[in-house]
PDB file of N, CA and C in Angstrom:
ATOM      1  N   UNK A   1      12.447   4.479 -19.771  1.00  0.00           N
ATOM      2  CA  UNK A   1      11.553   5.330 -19.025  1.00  0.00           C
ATOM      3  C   UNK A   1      11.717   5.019 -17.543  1.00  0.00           C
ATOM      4  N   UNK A   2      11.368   5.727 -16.900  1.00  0.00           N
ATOM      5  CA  UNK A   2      12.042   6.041 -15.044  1.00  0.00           C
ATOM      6  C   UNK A   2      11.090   6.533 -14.647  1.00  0.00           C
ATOM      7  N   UNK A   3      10.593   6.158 -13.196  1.00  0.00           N
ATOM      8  CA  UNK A   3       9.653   7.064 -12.528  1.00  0.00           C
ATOM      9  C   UNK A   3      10.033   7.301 -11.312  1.00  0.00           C
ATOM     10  N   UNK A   4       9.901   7.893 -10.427  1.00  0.00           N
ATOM     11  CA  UNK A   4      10.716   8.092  -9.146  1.00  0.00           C
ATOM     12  C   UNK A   4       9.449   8.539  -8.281  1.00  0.00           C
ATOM     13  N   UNK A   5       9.187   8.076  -7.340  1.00  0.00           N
ATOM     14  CA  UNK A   5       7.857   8.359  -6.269  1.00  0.00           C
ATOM     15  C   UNK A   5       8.759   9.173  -5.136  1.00  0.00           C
ATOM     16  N   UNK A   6       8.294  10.286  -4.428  1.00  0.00           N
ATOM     17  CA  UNK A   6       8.549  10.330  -2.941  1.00  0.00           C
ATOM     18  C   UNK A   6       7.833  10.877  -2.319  1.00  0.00           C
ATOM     19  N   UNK A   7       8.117  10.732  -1.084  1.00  0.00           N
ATOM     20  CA  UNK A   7       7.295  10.041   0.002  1.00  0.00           C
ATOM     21  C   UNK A   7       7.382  11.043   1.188  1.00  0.00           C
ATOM     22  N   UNK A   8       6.842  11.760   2.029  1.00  0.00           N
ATOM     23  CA  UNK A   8       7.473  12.487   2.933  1.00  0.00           C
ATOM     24  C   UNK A   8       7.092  11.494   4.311  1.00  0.00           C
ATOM     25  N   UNK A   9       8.116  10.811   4.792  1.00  0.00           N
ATOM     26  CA  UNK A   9       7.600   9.774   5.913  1.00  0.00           C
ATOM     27  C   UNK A   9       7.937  10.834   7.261  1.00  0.00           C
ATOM     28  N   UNK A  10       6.863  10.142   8.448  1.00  0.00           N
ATOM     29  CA  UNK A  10       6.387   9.248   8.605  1.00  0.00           C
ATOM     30  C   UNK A  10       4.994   9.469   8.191  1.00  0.00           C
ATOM     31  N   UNK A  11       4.657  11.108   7.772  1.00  0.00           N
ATOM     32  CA  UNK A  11       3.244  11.231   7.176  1.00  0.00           C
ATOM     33  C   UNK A  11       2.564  11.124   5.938  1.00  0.00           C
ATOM     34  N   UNK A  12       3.444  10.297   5.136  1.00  0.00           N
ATOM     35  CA  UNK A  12       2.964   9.346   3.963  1.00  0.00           C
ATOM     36  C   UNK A  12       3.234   8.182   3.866  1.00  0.00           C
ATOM     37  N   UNK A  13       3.502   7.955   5.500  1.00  0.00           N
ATOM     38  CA  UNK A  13       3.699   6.149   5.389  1.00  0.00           C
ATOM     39  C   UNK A  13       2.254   5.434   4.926  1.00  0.00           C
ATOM     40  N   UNK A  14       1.089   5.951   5.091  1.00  0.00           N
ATOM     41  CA  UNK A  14       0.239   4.586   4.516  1.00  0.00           C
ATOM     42  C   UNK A  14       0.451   4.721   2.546  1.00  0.00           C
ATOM     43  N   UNK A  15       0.425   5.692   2.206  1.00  0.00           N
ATOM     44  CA  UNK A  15       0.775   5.862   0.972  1.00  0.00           C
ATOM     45  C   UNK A  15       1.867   5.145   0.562  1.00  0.00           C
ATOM     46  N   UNK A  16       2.910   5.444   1.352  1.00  0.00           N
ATOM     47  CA  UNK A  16       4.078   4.347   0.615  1.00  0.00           C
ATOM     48  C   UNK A  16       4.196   3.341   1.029  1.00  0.00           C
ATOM     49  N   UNK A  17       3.330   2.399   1.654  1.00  0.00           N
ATOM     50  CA  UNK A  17       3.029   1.186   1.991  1.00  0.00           C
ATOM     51  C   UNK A  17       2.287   0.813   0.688  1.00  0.00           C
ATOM     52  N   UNK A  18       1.106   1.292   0.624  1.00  0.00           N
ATOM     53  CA  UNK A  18       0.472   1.039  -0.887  1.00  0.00           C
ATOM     54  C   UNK A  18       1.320   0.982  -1.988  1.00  0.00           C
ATOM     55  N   UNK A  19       2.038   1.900  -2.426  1.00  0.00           N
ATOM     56  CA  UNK A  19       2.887   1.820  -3.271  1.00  0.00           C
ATOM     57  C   UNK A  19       3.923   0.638  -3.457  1.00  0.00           C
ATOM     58  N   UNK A  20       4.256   0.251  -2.168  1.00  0.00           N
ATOM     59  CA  UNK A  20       5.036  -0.734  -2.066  1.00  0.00           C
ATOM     60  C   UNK A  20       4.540  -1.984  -2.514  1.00  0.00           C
ATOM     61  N   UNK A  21       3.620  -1.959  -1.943  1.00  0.00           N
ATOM     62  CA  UNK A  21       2.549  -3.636  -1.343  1.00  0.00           C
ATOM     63  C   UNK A  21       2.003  -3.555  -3.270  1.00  0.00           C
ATOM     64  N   UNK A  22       1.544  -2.746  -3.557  1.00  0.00           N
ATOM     65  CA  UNK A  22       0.640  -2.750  -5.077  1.00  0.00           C
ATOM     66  C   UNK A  22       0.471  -3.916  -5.229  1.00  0.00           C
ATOM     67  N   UNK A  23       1.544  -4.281  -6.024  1.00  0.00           N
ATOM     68  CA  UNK A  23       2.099  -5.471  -6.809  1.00  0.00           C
ATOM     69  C   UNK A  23       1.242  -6.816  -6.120  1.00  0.00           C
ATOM     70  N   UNK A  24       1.738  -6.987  -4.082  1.00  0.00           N
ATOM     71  CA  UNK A  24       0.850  -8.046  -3.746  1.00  0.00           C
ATOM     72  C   UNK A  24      -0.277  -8.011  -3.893  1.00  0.00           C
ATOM     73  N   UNK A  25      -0.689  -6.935  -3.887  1.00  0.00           N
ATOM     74  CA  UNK A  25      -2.160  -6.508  -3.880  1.00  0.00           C
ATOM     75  C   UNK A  25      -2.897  -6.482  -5.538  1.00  0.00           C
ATOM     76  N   UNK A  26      -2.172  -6.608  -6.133  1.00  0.00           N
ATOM     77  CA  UNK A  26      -2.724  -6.932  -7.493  1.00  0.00           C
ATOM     78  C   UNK A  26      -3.021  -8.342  -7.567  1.00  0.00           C
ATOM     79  N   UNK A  27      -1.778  -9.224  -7.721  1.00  0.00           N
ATOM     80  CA  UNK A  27      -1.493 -10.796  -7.156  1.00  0.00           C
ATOM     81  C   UNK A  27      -2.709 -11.458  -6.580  1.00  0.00           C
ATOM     82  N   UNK A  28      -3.323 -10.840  -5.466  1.00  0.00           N
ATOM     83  CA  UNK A  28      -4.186 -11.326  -4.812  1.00  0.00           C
ATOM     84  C   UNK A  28      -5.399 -11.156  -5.497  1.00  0.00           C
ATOM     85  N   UNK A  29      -5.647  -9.800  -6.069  1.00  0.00           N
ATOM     86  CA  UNK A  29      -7.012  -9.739  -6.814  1.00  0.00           C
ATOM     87  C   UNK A  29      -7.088 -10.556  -8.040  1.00  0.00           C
ATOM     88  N   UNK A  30      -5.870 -10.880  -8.961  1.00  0.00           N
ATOM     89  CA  UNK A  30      -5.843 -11.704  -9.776  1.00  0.00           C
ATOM     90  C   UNK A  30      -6.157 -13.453  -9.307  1.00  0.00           C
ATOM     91  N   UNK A  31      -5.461 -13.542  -8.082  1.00  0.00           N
ATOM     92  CA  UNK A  31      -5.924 -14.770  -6.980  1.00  0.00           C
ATOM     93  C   UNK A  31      -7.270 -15.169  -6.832  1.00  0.00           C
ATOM     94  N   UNK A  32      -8.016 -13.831  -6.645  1.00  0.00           N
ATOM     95  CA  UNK A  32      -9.370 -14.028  -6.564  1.00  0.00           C
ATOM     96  C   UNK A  32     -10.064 -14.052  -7.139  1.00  0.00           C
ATOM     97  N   UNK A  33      -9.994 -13.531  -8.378  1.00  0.00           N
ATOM     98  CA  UNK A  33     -10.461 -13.546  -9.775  1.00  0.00           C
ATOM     99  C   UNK A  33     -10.698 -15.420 -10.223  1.00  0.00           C
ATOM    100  N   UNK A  34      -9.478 -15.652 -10.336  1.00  0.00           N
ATOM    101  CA  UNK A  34      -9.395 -17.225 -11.101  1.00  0.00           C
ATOM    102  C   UNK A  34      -9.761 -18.137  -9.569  1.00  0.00           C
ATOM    103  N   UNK A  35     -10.260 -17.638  -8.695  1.00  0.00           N
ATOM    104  CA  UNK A  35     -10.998 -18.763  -7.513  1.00  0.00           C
ATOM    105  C   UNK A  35     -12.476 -18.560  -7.899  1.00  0.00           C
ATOM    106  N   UNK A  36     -13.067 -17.339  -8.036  1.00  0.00           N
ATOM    107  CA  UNK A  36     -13.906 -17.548  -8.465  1.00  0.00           C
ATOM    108  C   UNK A  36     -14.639 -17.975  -9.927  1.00  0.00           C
ATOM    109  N   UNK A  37     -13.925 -17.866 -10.528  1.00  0.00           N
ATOM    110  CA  UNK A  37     -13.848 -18.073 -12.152  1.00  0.00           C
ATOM    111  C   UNK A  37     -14.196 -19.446 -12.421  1.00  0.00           C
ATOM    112  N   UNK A  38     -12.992 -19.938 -11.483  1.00  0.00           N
ATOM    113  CA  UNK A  38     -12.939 -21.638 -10.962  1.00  0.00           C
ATOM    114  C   UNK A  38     -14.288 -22.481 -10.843  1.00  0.00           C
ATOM    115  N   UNK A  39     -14.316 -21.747 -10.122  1.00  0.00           N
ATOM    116  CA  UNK A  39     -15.662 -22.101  -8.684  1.00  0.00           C
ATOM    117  C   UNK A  39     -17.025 -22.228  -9.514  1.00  0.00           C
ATOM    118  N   UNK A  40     -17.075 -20.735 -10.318  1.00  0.00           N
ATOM    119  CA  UNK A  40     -18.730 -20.766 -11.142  1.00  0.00           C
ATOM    120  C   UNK A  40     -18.253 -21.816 -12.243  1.00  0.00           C
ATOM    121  N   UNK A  41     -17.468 -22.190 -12.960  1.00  0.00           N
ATOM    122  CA  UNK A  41     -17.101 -23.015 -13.765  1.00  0.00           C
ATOM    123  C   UNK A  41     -17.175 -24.412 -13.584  1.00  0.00           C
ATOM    124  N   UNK A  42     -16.490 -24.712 -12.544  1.00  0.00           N
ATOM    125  CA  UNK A  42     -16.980 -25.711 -12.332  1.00  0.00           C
ATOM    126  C   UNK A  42     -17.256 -26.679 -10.820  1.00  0.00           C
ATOM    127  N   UNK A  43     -17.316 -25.559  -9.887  1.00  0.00           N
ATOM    128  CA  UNK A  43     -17.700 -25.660  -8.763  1.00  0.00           C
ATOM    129  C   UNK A  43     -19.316 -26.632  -8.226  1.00  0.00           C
ATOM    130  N   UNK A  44     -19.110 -26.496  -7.153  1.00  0.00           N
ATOM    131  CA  UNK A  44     -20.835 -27.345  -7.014  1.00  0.00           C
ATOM    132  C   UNK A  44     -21.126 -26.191  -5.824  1.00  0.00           C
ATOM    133  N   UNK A  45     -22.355 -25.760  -5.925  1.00  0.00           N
ATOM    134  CA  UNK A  45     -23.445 -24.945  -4.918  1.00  0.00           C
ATOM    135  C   UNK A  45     -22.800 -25.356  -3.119  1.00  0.00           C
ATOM    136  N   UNK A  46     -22.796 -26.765  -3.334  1.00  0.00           N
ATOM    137  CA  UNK A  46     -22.937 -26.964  -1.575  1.00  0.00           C
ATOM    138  C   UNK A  46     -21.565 -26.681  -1.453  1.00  0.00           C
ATOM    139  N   UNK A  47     -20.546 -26.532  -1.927  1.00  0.00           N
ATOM    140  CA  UNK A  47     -19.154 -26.227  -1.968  1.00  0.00           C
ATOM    141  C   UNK A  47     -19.014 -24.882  -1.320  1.00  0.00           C
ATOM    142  N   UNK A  48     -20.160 -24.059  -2.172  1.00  0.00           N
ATOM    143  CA  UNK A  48     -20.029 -22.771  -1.918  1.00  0.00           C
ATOM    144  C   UNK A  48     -19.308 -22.036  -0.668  1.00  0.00           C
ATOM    145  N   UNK A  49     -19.881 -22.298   0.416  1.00  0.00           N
ATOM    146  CA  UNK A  49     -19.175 -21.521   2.024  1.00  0.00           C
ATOM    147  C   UNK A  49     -17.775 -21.749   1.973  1.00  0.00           C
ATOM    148  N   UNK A  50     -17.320 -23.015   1.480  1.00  0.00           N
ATOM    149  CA  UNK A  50     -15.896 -23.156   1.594  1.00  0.00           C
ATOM    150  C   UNK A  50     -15.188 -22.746   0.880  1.00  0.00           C
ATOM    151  N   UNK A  51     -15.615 -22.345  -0.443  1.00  0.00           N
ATOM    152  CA  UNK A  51     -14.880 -21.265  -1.985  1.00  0.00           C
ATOM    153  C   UNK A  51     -14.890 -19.959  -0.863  1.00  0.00           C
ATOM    154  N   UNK A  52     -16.271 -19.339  -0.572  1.00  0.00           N
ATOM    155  CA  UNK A  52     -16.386 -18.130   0.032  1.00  0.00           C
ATOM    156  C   UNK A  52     -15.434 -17.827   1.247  1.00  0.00           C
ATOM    157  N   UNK A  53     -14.697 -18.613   2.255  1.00  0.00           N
ATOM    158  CA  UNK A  53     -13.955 -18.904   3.010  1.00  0.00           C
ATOM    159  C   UNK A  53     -12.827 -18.527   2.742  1.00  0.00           C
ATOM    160  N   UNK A  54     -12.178 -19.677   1.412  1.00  0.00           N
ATOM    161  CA  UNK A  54     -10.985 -19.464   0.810  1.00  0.00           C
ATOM    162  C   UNK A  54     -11.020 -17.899   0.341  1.00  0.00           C
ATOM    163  N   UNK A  55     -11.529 -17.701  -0.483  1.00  0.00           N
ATOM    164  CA  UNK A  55     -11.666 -16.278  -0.992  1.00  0.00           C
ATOM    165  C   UNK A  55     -11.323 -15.272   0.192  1.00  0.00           C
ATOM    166  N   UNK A  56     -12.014 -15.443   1.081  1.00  0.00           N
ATOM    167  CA  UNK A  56     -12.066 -14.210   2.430  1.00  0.00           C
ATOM    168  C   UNK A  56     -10.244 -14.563   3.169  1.00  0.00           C
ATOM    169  N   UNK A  57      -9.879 -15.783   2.433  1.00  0.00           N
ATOM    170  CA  UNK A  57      -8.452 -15.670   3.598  1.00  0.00           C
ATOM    171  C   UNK A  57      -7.383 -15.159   2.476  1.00  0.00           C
ATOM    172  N   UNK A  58      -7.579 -15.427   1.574  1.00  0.00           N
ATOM    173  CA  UNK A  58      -7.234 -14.339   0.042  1.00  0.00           C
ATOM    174  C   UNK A  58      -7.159 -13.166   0.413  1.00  0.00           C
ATOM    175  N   UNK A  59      -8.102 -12.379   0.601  1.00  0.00           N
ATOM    176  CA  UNK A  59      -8.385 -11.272   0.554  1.00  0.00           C
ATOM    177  C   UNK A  59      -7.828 -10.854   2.269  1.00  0.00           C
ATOM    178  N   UNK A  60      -8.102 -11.536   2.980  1.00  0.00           N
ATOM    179  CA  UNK A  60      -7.445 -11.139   4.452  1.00  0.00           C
ATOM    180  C   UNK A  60      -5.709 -11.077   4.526  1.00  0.00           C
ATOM    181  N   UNK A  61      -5.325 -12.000   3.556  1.00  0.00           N
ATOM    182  CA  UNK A  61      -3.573 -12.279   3.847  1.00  0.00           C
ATOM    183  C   UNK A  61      -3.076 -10.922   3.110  1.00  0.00           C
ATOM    184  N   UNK A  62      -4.021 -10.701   1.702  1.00  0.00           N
ATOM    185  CA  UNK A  62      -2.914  -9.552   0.842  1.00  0.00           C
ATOM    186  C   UNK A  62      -3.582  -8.103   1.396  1.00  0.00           C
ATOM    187  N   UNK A  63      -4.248  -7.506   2.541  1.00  0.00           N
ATOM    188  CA  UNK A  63      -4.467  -6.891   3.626  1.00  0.00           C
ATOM    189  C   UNK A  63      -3.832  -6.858   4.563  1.00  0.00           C
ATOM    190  N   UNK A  64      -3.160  -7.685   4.772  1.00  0.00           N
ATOM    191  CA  UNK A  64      -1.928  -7.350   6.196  1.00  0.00           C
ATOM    192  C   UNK A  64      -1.117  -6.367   6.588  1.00  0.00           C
ATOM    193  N   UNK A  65      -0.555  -5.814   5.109  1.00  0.00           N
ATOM    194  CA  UNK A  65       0.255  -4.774   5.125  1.00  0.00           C
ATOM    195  C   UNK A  65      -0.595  -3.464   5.729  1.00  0.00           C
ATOM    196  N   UNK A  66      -1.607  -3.533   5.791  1.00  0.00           N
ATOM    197  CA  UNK A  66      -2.212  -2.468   6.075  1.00  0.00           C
ATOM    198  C   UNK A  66      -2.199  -2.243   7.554  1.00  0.00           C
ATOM    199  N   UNK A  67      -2.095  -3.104   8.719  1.00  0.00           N
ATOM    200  CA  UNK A  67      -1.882  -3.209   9.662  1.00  0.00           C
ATOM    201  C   UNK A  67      -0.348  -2.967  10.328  1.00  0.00           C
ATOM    202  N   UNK A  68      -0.289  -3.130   9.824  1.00  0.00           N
ATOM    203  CA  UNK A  68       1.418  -2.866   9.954  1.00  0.00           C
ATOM    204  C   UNK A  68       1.966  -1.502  10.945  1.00  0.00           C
TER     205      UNK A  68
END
């Protein structure tokens, strides 16, 4: 099975950026998933700001592409 996307650039460049990036962008939500998973499991409360931290630079790095 084959799928073939296209794209009319430069006015579906944010679209085929997404398309591209997906994959990191899955990666990362799966990233964030098992930090927090982690964290309520077996994390401690006063920890908290610094899980919430990590998480936010998670979520800031697999966002980059969007800037671009």
């Amino acid at each position: 099975m084959k799928a073939t996307l296209h794209f009319d650039l430069p006015d579906d460049s944010y679209e085929f950026r997404a398309a591209v990036e997906g994959v990191r962008s899955l990666a990362a939500l799966h990233e964030i998933r098992e930090l927090i998973r982690s964290h309520l499991k077996h994390g401690n409360p006063e920890d908290s700001t610094a899980k919430i931290e990590e998480i936010r630079e998670v979520v800031y790095d697999s966002l980059l592409w969007v800037a671009e």
